[in-house]
Structure formats: C-alpha cells, structure tokens
PDB file of N, CA and C in Angstrom:
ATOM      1  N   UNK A   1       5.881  16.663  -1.061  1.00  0.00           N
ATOM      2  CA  UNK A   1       5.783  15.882   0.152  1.00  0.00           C
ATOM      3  C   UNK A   1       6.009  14.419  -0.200  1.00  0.00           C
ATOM      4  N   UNK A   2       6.480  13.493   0.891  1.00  0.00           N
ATOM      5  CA  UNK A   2       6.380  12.256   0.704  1.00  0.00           C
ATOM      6  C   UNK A   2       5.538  11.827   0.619  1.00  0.00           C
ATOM      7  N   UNK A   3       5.119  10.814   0.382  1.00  0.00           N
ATOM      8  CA  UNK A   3       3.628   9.740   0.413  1.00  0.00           C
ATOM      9  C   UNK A   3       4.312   8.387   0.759  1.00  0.00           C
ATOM     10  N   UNK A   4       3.515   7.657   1.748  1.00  0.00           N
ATOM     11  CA  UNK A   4       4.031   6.171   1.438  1.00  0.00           C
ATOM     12  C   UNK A   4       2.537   5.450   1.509  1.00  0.00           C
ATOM     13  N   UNK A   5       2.501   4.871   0.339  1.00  0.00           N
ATOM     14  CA  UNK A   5       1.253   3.959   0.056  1.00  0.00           C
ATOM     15  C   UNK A   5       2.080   2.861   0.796  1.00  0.00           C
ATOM     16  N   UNK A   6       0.696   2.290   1.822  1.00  0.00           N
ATOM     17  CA  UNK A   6       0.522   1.492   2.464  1.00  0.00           C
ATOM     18  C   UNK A   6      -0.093  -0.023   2.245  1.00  0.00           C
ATOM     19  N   UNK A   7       0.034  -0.830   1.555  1.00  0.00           N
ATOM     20  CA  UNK A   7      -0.891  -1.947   1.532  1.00  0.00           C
ATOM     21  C   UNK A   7      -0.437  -3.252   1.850  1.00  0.00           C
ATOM     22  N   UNK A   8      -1.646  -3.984   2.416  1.00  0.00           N
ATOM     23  CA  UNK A   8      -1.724  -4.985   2.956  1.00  0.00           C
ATOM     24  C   UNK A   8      -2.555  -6.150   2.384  1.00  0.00           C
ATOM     25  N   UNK A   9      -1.857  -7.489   2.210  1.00  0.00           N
ATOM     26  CA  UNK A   9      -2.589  -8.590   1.761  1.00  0.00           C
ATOM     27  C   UNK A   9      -2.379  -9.739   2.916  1.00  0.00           C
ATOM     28  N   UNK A  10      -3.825 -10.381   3.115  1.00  0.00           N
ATOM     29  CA  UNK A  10      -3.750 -11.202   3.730  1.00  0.00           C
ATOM     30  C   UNK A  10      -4.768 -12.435   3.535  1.00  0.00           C
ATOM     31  N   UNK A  11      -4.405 -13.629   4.303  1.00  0.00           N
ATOM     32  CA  UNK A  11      -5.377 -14.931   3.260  1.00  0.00           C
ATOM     33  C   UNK A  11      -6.363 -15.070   4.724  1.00  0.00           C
ATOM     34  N   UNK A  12      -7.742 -15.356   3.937  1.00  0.00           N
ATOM     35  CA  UNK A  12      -8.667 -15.241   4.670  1.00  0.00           C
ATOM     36  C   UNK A  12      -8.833 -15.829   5.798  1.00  0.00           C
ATOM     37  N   UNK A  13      -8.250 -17.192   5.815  1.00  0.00           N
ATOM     38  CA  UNK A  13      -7.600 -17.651   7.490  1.00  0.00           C
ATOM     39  C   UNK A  13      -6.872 -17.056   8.013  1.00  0.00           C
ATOM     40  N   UNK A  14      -6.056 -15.928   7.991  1.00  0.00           N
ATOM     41  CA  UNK A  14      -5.349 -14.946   8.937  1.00  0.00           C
ATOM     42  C   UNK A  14      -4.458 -15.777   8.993  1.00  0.00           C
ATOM     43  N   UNK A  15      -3.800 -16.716   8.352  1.00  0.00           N
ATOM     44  CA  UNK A  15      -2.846 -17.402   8.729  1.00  0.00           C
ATOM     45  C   UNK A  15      -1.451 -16.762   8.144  1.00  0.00           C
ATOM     46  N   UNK A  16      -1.527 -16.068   7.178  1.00  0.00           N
ATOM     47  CA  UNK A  16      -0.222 -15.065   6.634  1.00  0.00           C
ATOM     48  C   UNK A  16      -0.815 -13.742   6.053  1.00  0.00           C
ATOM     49  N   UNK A  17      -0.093 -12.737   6.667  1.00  0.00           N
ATOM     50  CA  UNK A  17      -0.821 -11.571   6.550  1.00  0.00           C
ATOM     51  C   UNK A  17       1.109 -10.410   6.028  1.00  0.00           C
ATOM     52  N   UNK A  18       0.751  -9.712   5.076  1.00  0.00           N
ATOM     53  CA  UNK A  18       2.381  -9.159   4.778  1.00  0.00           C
ATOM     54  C   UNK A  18       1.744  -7.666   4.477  1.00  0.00           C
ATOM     55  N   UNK A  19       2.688  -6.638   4.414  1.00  0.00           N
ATOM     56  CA  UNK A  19       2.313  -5.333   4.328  1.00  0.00           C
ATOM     57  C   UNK A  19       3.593  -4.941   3.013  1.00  0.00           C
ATOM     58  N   UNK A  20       2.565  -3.671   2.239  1.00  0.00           N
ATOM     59  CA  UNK A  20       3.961  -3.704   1.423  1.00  0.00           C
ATOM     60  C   UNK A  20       3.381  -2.031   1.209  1.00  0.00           C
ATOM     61  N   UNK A  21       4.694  -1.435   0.603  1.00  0.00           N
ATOM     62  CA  UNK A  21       4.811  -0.266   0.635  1.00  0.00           C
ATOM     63  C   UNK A  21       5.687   0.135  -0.614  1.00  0.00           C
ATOM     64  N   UNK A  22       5.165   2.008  -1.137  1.00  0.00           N
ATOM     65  CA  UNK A  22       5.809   2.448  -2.372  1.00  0.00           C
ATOM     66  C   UNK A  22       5.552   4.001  -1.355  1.00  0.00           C
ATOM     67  N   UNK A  23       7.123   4.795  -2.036  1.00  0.00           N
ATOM     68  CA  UNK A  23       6.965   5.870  -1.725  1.00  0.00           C
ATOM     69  C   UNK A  23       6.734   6.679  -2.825  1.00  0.00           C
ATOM     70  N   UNK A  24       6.564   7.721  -3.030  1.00  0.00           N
ATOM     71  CA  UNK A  24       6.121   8.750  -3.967  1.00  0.00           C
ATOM     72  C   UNK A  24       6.578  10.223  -3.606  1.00  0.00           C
ATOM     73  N   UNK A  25       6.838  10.730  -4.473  1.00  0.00           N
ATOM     74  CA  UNK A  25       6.941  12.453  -4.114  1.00  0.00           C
ATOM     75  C   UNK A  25       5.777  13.364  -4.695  1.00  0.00           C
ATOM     76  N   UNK A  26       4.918  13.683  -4.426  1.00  0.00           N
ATOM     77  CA  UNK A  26       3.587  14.683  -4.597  1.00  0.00           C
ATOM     78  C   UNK A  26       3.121  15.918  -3.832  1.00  0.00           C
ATOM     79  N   UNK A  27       2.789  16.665  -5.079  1.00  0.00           N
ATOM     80  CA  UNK A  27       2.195  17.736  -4.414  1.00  0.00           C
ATOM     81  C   UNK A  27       0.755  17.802  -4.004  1.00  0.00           C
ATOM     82  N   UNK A  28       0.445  17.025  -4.249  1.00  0.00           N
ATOM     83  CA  UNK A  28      -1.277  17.046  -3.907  1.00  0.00           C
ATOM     84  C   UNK A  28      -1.383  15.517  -2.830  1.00  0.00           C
ATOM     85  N   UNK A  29      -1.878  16.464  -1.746  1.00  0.00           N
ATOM     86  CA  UNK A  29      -1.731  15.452  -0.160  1.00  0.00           C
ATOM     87  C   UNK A  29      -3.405  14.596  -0.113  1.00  0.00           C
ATOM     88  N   UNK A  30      -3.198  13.595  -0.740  1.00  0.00           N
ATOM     89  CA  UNK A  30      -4.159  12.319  -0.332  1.00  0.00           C
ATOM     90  C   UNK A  30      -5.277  12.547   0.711  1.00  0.00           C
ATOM     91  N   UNK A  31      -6.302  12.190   0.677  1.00  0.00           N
ATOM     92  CA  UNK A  31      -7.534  12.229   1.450  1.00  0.00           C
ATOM     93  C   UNK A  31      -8.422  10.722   1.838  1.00  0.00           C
ATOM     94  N   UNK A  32      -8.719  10.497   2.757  1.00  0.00           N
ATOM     95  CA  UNK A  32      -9.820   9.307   2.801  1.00  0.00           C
ATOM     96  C   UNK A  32     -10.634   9.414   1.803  1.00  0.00           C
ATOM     97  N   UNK A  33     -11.292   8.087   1.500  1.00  0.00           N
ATOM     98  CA  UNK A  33     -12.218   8.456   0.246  1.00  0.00           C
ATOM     99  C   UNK A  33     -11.849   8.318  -0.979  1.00  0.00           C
ATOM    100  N   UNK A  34     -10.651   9.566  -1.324  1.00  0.00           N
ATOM    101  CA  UNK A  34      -9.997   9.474  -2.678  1.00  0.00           C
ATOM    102  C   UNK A  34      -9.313   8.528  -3.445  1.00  0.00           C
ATOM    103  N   UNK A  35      -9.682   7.877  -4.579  1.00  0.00           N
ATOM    104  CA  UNK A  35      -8.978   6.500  -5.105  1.00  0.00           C
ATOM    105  C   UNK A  35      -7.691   6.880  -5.652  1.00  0.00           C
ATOM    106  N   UNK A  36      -6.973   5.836  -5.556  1.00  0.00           N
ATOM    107  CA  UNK A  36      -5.515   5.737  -5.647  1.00  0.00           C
ATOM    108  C   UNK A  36      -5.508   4.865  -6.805  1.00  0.00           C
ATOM    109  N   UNK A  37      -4.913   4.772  -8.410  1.00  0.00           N
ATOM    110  CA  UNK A  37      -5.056   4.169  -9.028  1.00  0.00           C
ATOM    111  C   UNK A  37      -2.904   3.463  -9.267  1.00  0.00           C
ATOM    112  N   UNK A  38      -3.084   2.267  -9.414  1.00  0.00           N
ATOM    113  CA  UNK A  38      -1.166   1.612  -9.326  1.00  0.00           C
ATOM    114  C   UNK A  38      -1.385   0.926 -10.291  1.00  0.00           C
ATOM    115  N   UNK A  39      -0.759   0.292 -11.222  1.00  0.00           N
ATOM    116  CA  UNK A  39      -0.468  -0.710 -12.035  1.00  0.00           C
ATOM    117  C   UNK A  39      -0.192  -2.112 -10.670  1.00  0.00           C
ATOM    118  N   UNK A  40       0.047  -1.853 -10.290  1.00  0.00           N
ATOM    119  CA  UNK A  40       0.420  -3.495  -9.219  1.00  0.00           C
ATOM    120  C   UNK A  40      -1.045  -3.987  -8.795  1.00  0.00           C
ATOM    121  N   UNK A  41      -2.024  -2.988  -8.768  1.00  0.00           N
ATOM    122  CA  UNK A  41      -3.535  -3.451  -7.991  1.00  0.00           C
ATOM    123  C   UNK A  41      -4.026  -4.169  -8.769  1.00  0.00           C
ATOM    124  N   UNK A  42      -4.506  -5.126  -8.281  1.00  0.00           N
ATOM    125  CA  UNK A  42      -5.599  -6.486  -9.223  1.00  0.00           C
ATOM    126  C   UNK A  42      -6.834  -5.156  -9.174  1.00  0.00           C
ATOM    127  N   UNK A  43      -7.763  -6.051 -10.341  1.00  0.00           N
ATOM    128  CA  UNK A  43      -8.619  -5.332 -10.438  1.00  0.00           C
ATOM    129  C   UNK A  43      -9.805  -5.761  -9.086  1.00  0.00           C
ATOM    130  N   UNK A  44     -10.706  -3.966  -9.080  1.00  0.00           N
ATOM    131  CA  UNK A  44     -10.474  -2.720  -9.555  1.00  0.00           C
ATOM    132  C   UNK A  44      -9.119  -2.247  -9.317  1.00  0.00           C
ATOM    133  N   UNK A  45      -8.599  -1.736 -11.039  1.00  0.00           N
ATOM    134  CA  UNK A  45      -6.874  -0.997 -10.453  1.00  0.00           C
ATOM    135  C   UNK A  45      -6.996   0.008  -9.843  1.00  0.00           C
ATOM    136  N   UNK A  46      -8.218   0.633  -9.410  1.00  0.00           N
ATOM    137  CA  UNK A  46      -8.183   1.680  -8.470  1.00  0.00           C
ATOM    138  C   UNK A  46      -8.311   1.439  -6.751  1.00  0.00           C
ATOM    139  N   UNK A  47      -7.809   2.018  -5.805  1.00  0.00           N
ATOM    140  CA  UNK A  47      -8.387   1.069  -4.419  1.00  0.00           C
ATOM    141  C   UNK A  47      -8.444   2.759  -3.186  1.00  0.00           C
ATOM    142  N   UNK A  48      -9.314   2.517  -2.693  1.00  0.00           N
ATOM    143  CA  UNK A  48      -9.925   3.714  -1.748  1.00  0.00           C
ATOM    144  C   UNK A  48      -8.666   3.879  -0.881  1.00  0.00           C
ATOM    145  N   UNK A  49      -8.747   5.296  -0.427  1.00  0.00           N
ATOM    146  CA  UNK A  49      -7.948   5.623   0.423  1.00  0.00           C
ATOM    147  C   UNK A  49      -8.900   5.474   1.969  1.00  0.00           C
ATOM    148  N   UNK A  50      -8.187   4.565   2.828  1.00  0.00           N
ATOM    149  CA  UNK A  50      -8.604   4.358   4.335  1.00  0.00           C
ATOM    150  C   UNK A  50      -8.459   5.012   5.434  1.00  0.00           C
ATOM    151  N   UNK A  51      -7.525   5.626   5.268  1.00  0.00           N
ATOM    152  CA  UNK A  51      -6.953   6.335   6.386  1.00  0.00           C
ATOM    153  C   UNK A  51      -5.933   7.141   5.919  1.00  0.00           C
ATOM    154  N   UNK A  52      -5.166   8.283   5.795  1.00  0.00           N
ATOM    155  CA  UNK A  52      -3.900   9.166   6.157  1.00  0.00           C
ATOM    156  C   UNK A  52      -3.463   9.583   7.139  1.00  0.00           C
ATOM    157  N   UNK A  53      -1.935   9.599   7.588  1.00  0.00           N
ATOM    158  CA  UNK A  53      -1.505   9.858   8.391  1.00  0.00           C
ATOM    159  C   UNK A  53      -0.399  11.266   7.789  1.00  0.00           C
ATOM    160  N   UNK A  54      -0.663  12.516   8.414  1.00  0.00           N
ATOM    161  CA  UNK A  54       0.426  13.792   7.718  1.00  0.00           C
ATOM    162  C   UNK A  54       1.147  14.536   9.389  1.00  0.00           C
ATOM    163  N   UNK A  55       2.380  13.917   8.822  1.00  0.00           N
ATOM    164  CA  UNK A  55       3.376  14.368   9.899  1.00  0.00           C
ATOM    165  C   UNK A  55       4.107  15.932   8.865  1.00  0.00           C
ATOM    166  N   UNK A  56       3.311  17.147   8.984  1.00  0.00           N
ATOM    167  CA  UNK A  56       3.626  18.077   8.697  1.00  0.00           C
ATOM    168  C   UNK A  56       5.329  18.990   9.226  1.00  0.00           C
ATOM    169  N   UNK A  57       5.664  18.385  10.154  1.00  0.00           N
ATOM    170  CA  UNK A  57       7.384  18.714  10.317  1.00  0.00           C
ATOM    171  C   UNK A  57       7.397  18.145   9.594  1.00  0.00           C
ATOM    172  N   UNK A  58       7.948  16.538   9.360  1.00  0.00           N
ATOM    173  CA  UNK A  58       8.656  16.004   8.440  1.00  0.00           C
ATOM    174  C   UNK A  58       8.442  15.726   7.046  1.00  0.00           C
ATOM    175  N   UNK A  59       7.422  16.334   6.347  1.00  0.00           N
ATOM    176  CA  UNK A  59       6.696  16.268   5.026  1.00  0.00           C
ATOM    177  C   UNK A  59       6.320  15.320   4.912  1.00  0.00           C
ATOM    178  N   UNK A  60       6.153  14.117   5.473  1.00  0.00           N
ATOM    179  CA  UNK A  60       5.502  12.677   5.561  1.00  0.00           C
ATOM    180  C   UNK A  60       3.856  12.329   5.528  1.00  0.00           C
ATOM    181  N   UNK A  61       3.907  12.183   4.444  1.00  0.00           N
ATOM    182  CA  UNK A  61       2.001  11.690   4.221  1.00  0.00           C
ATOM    183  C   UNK A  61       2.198  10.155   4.486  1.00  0.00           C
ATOM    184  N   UNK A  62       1.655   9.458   4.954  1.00  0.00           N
ATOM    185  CA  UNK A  62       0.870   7.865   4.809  1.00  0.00           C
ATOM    186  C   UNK A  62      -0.002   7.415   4.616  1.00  0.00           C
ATOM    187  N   UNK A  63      -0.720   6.673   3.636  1.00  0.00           N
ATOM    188  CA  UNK A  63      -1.650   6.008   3.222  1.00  0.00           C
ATOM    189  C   UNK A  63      -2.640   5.011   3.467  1.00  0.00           C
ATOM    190  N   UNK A  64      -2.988   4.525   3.632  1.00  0.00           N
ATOM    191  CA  UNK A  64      -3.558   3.516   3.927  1.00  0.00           C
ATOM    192  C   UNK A  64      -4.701   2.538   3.121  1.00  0.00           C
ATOM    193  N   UNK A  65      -4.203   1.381   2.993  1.00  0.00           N
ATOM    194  CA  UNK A  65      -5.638   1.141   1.722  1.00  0.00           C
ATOM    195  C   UNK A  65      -6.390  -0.100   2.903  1.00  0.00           C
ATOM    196  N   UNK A  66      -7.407  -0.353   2.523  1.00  0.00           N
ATOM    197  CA  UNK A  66      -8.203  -1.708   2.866  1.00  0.00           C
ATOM    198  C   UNK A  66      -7.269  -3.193   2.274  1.00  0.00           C
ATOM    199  N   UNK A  67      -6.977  -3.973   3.430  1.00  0.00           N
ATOM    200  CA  UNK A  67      -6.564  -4.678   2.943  1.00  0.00           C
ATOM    201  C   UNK A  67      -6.760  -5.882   1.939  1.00  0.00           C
ATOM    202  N   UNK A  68      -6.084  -6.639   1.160  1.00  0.00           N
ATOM    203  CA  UNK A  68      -6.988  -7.393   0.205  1.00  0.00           C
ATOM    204  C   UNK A  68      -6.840  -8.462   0.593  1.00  0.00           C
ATOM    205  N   UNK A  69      -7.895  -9.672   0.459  1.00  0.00           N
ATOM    206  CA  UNK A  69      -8.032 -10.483   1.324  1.00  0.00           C
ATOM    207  C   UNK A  69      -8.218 -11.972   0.226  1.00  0.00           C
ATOM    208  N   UNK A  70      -7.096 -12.761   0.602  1.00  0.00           N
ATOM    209  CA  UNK A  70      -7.413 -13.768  -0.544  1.00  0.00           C
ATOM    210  C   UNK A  70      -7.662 -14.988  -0.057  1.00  0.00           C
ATOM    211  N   UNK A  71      -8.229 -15.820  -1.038  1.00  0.00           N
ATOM    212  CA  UNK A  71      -8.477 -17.038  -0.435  1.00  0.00           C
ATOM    213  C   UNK A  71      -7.843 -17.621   0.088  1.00  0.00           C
ATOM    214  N   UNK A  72      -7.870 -19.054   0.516  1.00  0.00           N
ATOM    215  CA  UNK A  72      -6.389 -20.345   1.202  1.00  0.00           C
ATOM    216  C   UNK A  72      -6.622 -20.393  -0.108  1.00  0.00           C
ATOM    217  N   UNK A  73      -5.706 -20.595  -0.617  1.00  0.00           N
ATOM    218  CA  UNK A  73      -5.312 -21.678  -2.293  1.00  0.00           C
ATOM    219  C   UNK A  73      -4.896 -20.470  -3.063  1.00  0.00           C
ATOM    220  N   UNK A  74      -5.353 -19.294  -2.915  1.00  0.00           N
ATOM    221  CA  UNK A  74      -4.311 -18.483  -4.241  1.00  0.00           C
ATOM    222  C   UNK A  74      -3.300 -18.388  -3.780  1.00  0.00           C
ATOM    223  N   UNK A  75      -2.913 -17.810  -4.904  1.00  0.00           N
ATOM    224  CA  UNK A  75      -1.146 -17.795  -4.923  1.00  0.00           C
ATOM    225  C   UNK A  75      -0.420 -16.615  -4.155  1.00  0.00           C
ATOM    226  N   UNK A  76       0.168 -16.441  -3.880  1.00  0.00           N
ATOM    227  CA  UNK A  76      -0.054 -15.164  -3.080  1.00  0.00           C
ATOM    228  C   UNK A  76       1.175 -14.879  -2.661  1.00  0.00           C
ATOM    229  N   UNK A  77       2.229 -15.779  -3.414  1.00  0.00           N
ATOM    230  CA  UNK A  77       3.591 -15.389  -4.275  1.00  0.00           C
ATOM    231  C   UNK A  77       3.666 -14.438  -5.211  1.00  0.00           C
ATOM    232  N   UNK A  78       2.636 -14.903  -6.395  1.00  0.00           N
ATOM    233  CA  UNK A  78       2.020 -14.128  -7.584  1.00  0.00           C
ATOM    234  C   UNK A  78       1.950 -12.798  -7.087  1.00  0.00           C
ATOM    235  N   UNK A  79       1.071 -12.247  -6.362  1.00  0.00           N
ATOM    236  CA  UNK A  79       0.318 -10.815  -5.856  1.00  0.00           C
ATOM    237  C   UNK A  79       1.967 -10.523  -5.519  1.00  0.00           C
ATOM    238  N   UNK A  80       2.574 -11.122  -4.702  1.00  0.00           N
ATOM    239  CA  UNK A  80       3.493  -9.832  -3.951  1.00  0.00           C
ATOM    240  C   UNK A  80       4.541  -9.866  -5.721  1.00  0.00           C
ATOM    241  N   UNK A  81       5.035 -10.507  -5.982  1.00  0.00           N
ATOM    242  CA  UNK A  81       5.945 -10.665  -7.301  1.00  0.00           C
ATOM    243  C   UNK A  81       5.464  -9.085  -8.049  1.00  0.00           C
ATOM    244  N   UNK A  82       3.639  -9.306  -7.976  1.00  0.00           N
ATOM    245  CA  UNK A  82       3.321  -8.573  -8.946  1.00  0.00           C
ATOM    246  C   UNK A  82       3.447  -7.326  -8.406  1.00  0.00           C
ATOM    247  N   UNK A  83       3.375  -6.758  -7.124  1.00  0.00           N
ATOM    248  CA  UNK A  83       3.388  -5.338  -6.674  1.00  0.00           C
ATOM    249  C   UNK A  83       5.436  -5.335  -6.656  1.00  0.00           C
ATOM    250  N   UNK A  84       6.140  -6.109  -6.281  1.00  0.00           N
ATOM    251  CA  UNK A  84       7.463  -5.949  -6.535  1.00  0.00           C
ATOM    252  C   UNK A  84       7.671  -5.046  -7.782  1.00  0.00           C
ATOM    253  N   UNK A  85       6.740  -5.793  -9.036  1.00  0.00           N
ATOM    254  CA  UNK A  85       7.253  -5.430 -10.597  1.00  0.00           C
ATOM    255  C   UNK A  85       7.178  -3.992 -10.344  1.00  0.00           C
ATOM    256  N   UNK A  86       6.210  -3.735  -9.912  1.00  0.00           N
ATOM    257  CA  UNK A  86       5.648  -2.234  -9.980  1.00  0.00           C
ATOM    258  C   UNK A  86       6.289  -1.273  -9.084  1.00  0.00           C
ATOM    259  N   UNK A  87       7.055  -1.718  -8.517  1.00  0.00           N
ATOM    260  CA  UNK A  87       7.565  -0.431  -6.852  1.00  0.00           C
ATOM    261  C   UNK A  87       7.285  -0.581  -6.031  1.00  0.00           C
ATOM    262  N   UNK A  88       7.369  -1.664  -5.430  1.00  0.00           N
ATOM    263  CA  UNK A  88       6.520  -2.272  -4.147  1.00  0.00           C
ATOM    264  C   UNK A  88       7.758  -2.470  -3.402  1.00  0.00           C
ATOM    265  N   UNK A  89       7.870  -2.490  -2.172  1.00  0.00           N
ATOM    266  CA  UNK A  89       8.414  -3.226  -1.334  1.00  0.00           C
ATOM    267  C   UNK A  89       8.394  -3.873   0.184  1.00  0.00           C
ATOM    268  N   UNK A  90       8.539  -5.337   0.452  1.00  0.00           N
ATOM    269  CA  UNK A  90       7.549  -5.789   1.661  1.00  0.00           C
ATOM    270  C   UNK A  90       8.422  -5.315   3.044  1.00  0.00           C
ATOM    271  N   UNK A  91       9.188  -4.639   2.638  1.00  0.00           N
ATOM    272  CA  UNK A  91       9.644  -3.849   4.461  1.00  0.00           C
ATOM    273  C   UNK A  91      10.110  -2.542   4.106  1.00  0.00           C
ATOM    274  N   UNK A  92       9.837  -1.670   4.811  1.00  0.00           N
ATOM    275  CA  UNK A  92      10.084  -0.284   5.045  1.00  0.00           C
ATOM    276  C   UNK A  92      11.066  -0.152   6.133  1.00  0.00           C
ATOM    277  N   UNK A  93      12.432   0.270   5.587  1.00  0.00           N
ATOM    278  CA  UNK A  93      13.472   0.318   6.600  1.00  0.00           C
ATOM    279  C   UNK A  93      14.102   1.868   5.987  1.00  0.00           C
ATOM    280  N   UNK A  94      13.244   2.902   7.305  1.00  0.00           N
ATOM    281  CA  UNK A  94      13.827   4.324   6.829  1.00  0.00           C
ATOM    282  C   UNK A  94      13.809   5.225   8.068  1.00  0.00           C
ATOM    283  N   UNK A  95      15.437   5.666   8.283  1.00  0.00           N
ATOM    284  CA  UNK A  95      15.186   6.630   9.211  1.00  0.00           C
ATOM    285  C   UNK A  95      15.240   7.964   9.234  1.00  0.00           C
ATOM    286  N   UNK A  96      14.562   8.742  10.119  1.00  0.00           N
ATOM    287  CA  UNK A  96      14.473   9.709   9.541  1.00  0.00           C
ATOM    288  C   UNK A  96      15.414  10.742  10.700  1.00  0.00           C
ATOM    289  N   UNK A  97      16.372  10.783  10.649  1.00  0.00           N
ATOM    290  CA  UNK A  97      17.189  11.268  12.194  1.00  0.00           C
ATOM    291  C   UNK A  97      17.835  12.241  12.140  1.00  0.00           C
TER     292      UNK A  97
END
C-alpha cells in the first residue's frame, strides 16, 4: 500500500505554517498512537501517529503527525532543508485518474 507521511511545521505566531510530505510503499498499514521513526525528525526522531486516513479502493494510507511548532527566531529554512535531505517534499502534486 501507499503511505503518505504527512507533516507539518509551523512558528508559534501562526505567521508561516508549511506542510511537507514522503511517500512510502508498506505492508503494514499505520495506526494512531503508533510511532513513526525518519531520519529528517529533530529529536525525539520518533513522532506519534495523529490521525490515518485509508482509502481502501485506491491503496492509499495517510498519515498524520502533530505538528511541530517553532519559535519566531529559529530557522526554519534549516528544518525544511533538513526533511528535503531525507525525502521530504513541501507540495504534493499527484493524480490519481
């Protein structure tokens, strides 16, 4: 099945908020609760699963993590750079038709 990890960073004034996403192919379908461990996650490198979404026609799992929430003043160039390195990407443009 697909998976698309879902995550979201945003700075604690709500003043810029970005979503970024990695897909995966797995056989074992994600649960709330269950930790998700990435090389891109600041520590803890592990981060809870929030929500799933399973569109069973289309083999489509979605993820969802808690979003991470940073101060005004970090860098927050850094964070996305760093989930880029890893398989990240900040728009999801996929159709499925």
């Amino acid at each position: 099945m697909e998976i698309t990890l879902c995550q979201s960073i945003a700075l604690q004034d709500h003043s810029v908020h970005l979503s970024l996403y990695k897909t995966i192919e797995s056989n074992f379908l994600p649960h709330r609760g269950d930790f998700v461990s990435d090389s891109a996650f600041p520590a803890p490198y592990e981060h809870e699963i929030e929500k799933t979404v399973i569109n069973y026609e289309c083999r489509l799992c979605s993820v969802y993590f808690a979003p991470i929430h940073l101060e005004v003043g970090e860098d927050l160039k850094s964070h996305l750079k760093q989930f880029k390195k890893h398989g990240w990407i900040d728009q999801l443009f996929k159709s499925r038709l």
